[in-house]
C-alpha atoms as a PDB file:
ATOM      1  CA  UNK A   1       0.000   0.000   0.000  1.00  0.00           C
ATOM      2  CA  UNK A   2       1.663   3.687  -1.307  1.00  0.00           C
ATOM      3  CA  UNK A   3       1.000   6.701   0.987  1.00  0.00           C
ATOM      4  CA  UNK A   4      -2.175   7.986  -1.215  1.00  0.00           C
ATOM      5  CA  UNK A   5      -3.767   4.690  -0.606  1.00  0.00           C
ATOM      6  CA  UNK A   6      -3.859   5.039   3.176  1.00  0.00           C
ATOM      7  CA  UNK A   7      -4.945   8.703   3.108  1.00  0.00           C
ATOM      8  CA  UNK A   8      -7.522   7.083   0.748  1.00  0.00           C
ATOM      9  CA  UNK A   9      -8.697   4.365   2.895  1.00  0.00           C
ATOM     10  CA  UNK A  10      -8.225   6.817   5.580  1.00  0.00           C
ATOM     11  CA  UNK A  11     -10.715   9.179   4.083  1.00  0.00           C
ATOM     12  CA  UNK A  12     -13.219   6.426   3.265  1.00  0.00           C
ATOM     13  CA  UNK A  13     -13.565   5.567   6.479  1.00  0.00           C
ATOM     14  CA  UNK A  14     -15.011   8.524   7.783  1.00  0.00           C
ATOM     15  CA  UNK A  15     -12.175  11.147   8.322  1.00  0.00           C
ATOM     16  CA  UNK A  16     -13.078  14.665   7.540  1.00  0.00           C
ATOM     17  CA  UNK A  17     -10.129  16.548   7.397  1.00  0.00           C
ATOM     18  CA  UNK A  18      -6.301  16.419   7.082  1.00  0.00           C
ATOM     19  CA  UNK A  19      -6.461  16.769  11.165  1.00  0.00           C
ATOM     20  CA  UNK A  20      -8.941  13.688  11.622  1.00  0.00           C
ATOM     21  CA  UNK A  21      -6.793  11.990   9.016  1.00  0.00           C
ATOM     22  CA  UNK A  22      -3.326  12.771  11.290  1.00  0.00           C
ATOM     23  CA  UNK A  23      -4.874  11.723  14.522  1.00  0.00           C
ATOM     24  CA  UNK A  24      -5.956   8.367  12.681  1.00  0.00           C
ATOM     25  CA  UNK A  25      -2.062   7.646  11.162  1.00  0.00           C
ATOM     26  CA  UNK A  26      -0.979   8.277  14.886  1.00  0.00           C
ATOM     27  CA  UNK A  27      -3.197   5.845  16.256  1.00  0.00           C
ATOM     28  CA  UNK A  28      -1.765   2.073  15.970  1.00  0.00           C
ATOM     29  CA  UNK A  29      -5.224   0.553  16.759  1.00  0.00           C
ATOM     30  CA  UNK A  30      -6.896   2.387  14.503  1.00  0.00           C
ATOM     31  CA  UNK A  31      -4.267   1.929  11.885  1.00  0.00           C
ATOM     32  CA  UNK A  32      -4.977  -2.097  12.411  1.00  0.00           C
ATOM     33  CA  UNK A  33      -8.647  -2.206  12.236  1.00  0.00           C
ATOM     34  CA  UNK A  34      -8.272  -0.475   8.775  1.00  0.00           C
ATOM     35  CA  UNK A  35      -5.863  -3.459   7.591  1.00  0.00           C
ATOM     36  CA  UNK A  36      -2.605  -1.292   7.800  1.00  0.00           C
ATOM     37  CA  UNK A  37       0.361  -3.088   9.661  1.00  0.00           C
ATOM     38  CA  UNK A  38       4.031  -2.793  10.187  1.00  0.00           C
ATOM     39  CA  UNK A  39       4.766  -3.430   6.694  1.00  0.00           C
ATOM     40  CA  UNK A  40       3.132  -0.400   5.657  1.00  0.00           C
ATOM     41  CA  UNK A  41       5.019   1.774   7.771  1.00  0.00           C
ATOM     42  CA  UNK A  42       7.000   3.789   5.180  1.00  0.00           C
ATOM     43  CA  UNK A  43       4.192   4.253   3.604  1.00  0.00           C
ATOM     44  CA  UNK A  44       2.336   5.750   7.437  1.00  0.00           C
ATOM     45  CA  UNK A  45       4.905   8.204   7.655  1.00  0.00           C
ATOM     46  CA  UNK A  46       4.373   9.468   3.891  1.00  0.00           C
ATOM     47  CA  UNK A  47       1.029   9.726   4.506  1.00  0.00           C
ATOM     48  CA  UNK A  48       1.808  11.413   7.853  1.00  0.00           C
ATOM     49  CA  UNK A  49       4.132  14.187   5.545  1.00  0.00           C
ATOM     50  CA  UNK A  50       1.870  14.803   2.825  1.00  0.00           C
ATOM     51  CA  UNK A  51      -1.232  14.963   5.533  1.00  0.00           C
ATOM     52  CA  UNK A  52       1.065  17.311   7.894  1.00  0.00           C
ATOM     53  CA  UNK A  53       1.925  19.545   4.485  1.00  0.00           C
ATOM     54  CA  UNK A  54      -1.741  19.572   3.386  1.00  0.00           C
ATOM     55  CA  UNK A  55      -3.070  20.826   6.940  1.00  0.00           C
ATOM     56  CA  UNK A  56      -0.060  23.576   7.132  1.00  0.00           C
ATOM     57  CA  UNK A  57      -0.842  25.050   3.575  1.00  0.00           C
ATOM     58  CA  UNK A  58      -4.738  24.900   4.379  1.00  0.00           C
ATOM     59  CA  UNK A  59      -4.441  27.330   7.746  1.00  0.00           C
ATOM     60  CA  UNK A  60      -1.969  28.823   6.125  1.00  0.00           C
ATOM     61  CA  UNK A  61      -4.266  29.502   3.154  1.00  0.00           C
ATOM     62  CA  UNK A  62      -7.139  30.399   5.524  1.00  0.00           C
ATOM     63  CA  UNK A  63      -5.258  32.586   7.580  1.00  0.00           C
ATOM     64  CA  UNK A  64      -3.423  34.834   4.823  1.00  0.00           C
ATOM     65  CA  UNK A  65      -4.662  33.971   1.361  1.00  0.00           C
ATOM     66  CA  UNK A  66      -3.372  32.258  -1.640  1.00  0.00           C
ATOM     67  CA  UNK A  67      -1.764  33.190  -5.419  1.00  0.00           C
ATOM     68  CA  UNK A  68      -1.493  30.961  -8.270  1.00  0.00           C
ATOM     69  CA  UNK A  69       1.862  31.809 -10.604  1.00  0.00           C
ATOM     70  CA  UNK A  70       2.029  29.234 -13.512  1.00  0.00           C
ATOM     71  CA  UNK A  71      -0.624  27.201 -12.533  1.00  0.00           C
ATOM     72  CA  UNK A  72       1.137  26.484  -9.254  1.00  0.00           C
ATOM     73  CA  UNK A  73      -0.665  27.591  -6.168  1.00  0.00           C
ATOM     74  CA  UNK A  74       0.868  28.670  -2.969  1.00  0.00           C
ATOM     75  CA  UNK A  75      -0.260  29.696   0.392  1.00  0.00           C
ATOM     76  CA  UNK A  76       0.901  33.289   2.341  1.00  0.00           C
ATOM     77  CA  UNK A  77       2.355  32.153   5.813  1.00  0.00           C
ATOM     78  CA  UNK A  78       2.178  35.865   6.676  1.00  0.00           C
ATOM     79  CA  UNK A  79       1.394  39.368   5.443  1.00  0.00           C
ATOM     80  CA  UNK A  80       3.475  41.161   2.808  1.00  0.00           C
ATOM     81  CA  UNK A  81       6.206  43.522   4.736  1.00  0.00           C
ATOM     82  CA  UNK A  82       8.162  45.822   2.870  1.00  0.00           C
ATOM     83  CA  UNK A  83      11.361  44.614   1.301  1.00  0.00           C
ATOM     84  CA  UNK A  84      13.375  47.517   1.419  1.00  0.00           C
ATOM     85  CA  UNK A  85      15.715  46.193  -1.259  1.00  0.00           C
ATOM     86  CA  UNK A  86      18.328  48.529  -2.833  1.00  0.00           C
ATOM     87  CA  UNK A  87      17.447  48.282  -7.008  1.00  0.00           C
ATOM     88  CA  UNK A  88      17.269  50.271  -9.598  1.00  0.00           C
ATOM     89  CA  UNK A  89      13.730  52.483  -9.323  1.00  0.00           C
ATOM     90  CA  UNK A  90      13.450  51.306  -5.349  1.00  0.00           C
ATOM     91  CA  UNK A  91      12.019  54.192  -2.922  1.00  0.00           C
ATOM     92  CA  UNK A  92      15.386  55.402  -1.444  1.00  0.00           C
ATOM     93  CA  UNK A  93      16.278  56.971  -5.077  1.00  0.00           C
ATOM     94  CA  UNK A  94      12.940  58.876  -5.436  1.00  0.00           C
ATOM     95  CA  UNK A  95      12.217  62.192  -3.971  1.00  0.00           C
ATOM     96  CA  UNK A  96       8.787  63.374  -3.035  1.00  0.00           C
ATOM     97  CA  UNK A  97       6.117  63.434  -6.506  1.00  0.00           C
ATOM     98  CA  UNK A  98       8.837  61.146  -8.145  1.00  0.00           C
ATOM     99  CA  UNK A  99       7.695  57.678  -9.172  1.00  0.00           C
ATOM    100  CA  UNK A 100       9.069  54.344  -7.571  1.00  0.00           C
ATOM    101  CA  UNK A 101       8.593  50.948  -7.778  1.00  0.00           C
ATOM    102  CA  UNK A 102       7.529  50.124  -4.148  1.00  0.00           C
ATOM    103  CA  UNK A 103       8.045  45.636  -3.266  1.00  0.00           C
ATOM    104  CA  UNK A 104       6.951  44.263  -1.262  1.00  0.00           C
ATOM    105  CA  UNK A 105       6.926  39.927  -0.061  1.00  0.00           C
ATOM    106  CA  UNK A 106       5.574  37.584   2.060  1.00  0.00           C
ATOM    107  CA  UNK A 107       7.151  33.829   2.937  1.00  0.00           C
ATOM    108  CA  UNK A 108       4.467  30.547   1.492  1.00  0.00           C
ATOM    109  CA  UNK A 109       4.653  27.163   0.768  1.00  0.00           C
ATOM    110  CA  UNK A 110       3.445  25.090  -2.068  1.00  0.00           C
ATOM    111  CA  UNK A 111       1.135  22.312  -1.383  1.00  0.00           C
ATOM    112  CA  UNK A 112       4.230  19.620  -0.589  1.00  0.00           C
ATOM    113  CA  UNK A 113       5.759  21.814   1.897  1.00  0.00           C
ATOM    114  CA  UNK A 114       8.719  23.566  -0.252  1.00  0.00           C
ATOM    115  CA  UNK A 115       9.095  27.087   0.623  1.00  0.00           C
ATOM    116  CA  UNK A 116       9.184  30.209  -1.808  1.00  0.00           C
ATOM    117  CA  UNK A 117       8.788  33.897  -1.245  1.00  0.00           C
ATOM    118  CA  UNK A 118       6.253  35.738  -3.323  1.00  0.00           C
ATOM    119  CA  UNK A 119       7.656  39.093  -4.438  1.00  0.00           C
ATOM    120  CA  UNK A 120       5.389  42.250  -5.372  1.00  0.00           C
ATOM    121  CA  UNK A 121       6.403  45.767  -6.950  1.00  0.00           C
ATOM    122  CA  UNK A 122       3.672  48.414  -7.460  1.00  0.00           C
ATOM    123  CA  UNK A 123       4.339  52.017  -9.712  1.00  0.00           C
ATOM    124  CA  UNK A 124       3.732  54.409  -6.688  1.00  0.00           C
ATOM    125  CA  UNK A 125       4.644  58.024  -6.467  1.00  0.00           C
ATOM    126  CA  UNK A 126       6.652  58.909  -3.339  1.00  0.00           C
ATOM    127  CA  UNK A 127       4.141  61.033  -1.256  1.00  0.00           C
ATOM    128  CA  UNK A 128       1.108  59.537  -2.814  1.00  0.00           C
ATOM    129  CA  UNK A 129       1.513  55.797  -1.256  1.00  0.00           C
ATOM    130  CA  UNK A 130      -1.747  54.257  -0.429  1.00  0.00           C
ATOM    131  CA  UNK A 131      -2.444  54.979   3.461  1.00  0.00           C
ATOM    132  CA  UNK A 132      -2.841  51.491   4.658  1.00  0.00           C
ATOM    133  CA  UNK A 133      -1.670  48.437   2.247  1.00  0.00           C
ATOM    134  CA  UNK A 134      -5.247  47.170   1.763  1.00  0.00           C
ATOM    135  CA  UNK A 135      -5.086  49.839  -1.560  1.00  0.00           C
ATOM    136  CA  UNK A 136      -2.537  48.349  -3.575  1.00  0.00           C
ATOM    137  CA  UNK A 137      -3.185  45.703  -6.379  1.00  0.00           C
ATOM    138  CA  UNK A 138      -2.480  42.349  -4.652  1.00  0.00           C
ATOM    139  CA  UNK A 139      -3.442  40.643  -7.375  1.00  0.00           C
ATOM    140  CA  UNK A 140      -1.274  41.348 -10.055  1.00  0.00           C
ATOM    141  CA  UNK A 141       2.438  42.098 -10.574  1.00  0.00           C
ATOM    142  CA  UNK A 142       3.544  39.381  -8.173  1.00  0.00           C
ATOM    143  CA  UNK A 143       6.568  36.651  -9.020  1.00  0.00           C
ATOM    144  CA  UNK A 144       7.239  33.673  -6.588  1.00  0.00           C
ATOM    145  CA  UNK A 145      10.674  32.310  -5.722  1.00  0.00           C
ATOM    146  CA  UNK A 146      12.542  29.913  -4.449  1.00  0.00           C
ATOM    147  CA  UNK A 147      13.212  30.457  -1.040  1.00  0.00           C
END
């Protein structure tokens, strides 16, 4: 039996969620009523991984929000900050009414658990920033990286 299967079988027999499904992998007896021994424990602590990654990116979804770059989606594990990087057209070279490219990024995670850092940069003009980062166009002009 591969990983999947047991998350299947899991699943089938009445767990809801990646949470039900982790308390039922940590549970021997409950493991052995479903037909899933000893020999199968590779397998168990795949399962365990890919149930562990699935219930991170989920809250982690919940909590902060999702993109999708290349038909990849990742999960926020925080809000965006300001990067303060030093690049050509950043904030530091820009006087007041001058434009700027203003980035910002936030840490995520793909749905197996790898980490990235999505990376934002907005056309703002210094002086004329949006008052509270709610105004600014979240959903475009992002890239994500490898972290």
């Amino acid at each position: 039996m591969n990983a999947q299967q047991i998350i299947d079988l899991i699943r089938n027999a009445g767990a809801e969620d990646n949470q039900s499904i982790l308390y039922t992998l940590e549970d021997g007896a409950a493991l052995l009523a479903l037909g899933i021994t000893d020999a199968d424990q590779e397998a168990v602590e795949e399962a365990h991984e890919i149930s562990n990654n699935a219930r991170i990116y989920s809250e982690a979804a919940r909590q902060y929000g999702e993109v999708t770059h290349e038909g990849r989606s990742y999960a926020l594990l925080g809000q965006a900050d300001l990067t303060n990087r030093v690049f050509y057209g950043w904030e530091g070279d820009a006087a007041d009414g001058d434009e700027y490219i203003s980035e910002w990024s936030a840490p995520a995670i793909d749905q197996d658990g790898e980490e990235y850092v999505v990376r934002w940069r907005f056309d703002a003009i210094k002086g004329q920033e949006p008052e509270d980062g709610s105004s600014w166009p979240w959903h475009m002009g992002y890239e994500v990286i490898a972290a």
